[in-house]
Protein backbone atom coordinates (compact mmCIF):
# COMPACT_ATOMS: atom_id res chain seq x y z
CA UNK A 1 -19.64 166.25 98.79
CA UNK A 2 -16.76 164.32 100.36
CA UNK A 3 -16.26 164.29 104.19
CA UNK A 4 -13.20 166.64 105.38
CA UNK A 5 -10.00 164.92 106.14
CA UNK A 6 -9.24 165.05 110.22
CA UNK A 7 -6.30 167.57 110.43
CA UNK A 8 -3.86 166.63 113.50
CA UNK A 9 -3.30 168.85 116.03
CA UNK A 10 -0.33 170.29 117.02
CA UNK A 11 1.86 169.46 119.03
CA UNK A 12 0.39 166.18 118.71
CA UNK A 13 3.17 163.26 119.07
CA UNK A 14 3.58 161.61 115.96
CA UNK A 15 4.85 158.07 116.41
CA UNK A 16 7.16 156.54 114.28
CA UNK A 17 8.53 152.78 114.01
CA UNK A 18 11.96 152.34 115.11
CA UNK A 19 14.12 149.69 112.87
CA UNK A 20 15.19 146.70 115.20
CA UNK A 21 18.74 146.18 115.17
CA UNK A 22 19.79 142.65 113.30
CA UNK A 23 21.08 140.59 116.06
CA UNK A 24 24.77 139.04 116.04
CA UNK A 25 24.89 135.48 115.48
CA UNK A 26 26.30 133.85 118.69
CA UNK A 27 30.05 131.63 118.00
CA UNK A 28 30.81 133.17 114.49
CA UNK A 29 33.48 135.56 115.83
CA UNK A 30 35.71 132.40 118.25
CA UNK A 31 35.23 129.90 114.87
CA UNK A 32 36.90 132.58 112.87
CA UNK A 33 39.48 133.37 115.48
CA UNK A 34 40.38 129.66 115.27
CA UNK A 35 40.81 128.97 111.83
CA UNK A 36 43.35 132.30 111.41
CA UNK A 37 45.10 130.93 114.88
CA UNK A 38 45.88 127.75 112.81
CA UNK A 39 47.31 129.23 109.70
CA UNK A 40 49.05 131.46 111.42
CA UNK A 41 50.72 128.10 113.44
CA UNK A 42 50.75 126.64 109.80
CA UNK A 43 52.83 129.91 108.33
CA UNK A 44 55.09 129.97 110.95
CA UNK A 45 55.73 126.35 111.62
CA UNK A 46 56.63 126.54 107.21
CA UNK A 47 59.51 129.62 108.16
CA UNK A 48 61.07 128.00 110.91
CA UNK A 49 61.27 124.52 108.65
CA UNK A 50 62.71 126.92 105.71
CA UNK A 51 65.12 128.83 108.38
CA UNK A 52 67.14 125.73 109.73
CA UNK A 53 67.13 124.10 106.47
CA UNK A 54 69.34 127.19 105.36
CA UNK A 55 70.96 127.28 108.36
CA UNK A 56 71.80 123.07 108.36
CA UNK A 57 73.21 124.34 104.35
CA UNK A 58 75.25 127.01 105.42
CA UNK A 59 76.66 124.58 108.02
CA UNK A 60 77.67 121.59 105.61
CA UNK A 61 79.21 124.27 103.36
CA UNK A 62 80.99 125.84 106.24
CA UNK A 63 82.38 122.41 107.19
CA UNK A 64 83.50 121.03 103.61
CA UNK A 65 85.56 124.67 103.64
CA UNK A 66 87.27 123.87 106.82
CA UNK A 67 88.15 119.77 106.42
CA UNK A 68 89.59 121.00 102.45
CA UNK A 69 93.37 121.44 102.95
CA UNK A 70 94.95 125.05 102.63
CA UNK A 71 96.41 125.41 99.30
CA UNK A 72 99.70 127.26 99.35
CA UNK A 73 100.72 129.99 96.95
CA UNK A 74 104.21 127.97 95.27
CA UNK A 75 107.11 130.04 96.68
CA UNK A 76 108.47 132.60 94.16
CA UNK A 77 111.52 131.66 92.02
CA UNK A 78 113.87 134.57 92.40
CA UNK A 79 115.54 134.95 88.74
CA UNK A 80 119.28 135.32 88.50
CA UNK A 81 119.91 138.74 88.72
CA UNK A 82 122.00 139.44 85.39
CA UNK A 83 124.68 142.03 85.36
CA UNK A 84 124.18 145.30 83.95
CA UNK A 85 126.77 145.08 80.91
CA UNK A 86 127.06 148.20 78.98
CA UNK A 87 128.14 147.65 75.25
CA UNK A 88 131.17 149.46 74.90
CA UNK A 89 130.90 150.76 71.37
CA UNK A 90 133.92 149.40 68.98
CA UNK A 91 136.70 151.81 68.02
CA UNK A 92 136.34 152.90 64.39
CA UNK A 93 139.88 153.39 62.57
CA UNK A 94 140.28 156.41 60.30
CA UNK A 95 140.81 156.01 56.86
CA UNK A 96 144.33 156.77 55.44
CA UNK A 97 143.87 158.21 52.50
CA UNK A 98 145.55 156.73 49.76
CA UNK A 99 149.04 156.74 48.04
CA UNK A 100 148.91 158.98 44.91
CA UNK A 101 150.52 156.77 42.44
CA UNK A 102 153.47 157.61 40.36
CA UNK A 103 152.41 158.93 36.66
CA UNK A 104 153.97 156.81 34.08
CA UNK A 105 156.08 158.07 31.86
CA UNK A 106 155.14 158.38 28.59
CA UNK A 107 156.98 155.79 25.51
CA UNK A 108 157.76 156.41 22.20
CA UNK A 109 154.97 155.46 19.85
CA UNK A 110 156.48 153.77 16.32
CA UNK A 111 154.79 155.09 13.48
CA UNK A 112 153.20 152.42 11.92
CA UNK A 113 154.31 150.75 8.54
CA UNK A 114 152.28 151.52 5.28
CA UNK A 115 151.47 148.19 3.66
CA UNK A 116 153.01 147.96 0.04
CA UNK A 117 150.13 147.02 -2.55
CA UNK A 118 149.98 143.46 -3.60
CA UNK A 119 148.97 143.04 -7.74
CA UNK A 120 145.32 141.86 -8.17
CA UNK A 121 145.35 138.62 -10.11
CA UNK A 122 142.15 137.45 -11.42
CA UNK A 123 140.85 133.88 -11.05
CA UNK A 124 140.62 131.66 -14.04
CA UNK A 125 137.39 130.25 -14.84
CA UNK A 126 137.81 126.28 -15.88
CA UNK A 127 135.16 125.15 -18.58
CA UNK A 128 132.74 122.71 -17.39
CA UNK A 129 133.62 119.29 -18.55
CA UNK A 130 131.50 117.74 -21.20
CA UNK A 131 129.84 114.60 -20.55
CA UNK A 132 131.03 111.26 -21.90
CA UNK A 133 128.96 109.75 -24.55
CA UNK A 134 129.52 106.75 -23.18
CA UNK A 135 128.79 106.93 -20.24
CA UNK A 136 125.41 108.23 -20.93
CA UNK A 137 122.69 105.42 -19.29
CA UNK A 138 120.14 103.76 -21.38
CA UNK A 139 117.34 104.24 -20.47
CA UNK A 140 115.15 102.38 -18.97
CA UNK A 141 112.50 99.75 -20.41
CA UNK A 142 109.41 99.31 -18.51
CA UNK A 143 108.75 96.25 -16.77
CA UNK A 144 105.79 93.93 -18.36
CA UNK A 145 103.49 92.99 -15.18
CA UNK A 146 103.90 89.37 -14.20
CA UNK A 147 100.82 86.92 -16.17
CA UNK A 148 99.72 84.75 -13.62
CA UNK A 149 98.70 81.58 -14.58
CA UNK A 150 94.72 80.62 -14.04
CA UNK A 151 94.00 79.47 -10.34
CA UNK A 152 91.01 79.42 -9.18
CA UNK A 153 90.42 79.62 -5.35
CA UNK A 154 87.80 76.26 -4.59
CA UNK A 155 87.81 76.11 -0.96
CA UNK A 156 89.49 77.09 2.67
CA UNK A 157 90.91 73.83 5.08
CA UNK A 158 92.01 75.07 8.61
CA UNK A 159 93.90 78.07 9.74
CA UNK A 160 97.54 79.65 9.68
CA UNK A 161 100.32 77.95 8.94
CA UNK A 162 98.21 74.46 9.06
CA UNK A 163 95.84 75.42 6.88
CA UNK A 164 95.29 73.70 3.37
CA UNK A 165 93.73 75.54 0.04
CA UNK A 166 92.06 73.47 -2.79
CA UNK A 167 92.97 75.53 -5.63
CA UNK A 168 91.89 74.16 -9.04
CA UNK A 169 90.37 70.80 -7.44
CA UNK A 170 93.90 70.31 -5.30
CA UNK A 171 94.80 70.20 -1.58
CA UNK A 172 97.90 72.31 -0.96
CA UNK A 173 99.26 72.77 2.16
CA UNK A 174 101.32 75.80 3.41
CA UNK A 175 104.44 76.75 1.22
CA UNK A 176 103.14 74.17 -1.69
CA UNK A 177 102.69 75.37 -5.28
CA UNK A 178 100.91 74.65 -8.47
CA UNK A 179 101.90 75.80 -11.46
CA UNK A 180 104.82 78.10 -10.04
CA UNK A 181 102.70 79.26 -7.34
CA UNK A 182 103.19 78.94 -3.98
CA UNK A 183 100.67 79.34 -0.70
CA UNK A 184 102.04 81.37 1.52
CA UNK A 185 99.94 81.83 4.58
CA UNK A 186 95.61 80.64 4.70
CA UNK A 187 92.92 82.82 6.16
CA UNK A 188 89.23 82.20 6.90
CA UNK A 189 87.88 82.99 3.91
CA UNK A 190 91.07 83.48 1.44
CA UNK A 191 94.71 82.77 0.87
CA UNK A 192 97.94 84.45 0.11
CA UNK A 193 99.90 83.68 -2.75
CA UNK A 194 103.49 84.50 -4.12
CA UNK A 195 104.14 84.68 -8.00
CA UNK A 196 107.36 85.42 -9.52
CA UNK A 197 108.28 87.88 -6.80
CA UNK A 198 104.65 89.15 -6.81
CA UNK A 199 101.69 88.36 -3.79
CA UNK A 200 98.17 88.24 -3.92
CA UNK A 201 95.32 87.54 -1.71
CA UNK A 202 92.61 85.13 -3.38
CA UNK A 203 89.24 85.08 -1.92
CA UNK A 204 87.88 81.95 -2.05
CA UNK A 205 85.33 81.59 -5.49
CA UNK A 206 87.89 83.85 -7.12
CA UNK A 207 90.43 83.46 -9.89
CA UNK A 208 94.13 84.86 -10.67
CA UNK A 209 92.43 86.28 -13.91
């Protein structure tokens, strides 16, 4: 068996442990009294720089309004005062009526003449002459085509009106002729020939037949 537990008596004083109180740190409170002391000096000494900085502003701009010269309103043209005319309105003249005129008087109408019939006469038709028998034309023969003679185109010399053909182993200049034929004009690579009235061109290695 356990021993019994000692039971207090009453009325006994119990005695309890106060807490201690945490003591105040000693030259906290004048440190932090200092440091708001200079910012406030700091805040204020930062208005009164911002007030007279305004107030040296206001001051120039005062003084540039006073040294600018007034400006005066330009005096007011009076007008010319125009009379009052009132339009008189223009007198209208009535209308005479006009004269009636006179009604002519009426004139004798002539009957008019009846025409007397003329007699019809009818045309007379002339016969259509007859041709003359001898008067009659021939008629015509055909023409034979013109037989050129045989030229043979050899060879080309110059151009134009100084150029020279050899036709059938001869030199002929311009306006020259061979057998009734005469050059006309030479080209680069033929000739122009008149015959009896008739041209032809003649390459050169050709013939008239």
């Amino acid at each position: 068996m356990s021993p019994p537990t000692p039971v207090a008596e009453e009325g006994a004083a119990v005695k309890t442990k106060k807490p201690r109180a945490p003591k105040k740190e000693k030259g906290a409170l004048p440190t932090l009294m200092g440091i708001l002391f200079v910012i406030g000096l700091l805040v204020a000494g930062a208005i009164w720089m911002i007030v007279f900085a305004v107030q040296q502003w206001k001051g120039s701009d005062s003084d540039e309004t006073a040294a600018a010269p007034a400006v005066t309103a330009p005096a007011e043209v009076s007008q010319p005062v125009e009379p009052d005319v009132a339009p008189t309105a223009p007198k209208i003249a009535k209308p005479t009526a006009p004269a009636k005129p006179a009604k002519p008087e009426p004139t004798p109408v002539a009957a008019p003449a009846k025409p007397t019939p003329k007699p019809t006469v009818k045309p007379t038709v002339k016969p259509a002459p007859k041709p003359d028998p001898k008067r009659v034309a021939a008629p015509t023969k055909p023409v034979a085509p013109v037989k050129w003679p045989a030229l043979a185109l050899q060879g080309v010399i110059g151009r134009g009106q100084n150029g020279s053909a050899i036709v059938n182993d001869q030199v002929l200049a311009v306006n020259e002729a061979i057998e009734g034929v005469r050059v006309l004009s030479v080209a680069r690579q033929s000739v122009e020939l008149e015959y009896e009235g008739e041209r032809r061109t003649l390459k050169v290695g050709m013939s008239t037949r």
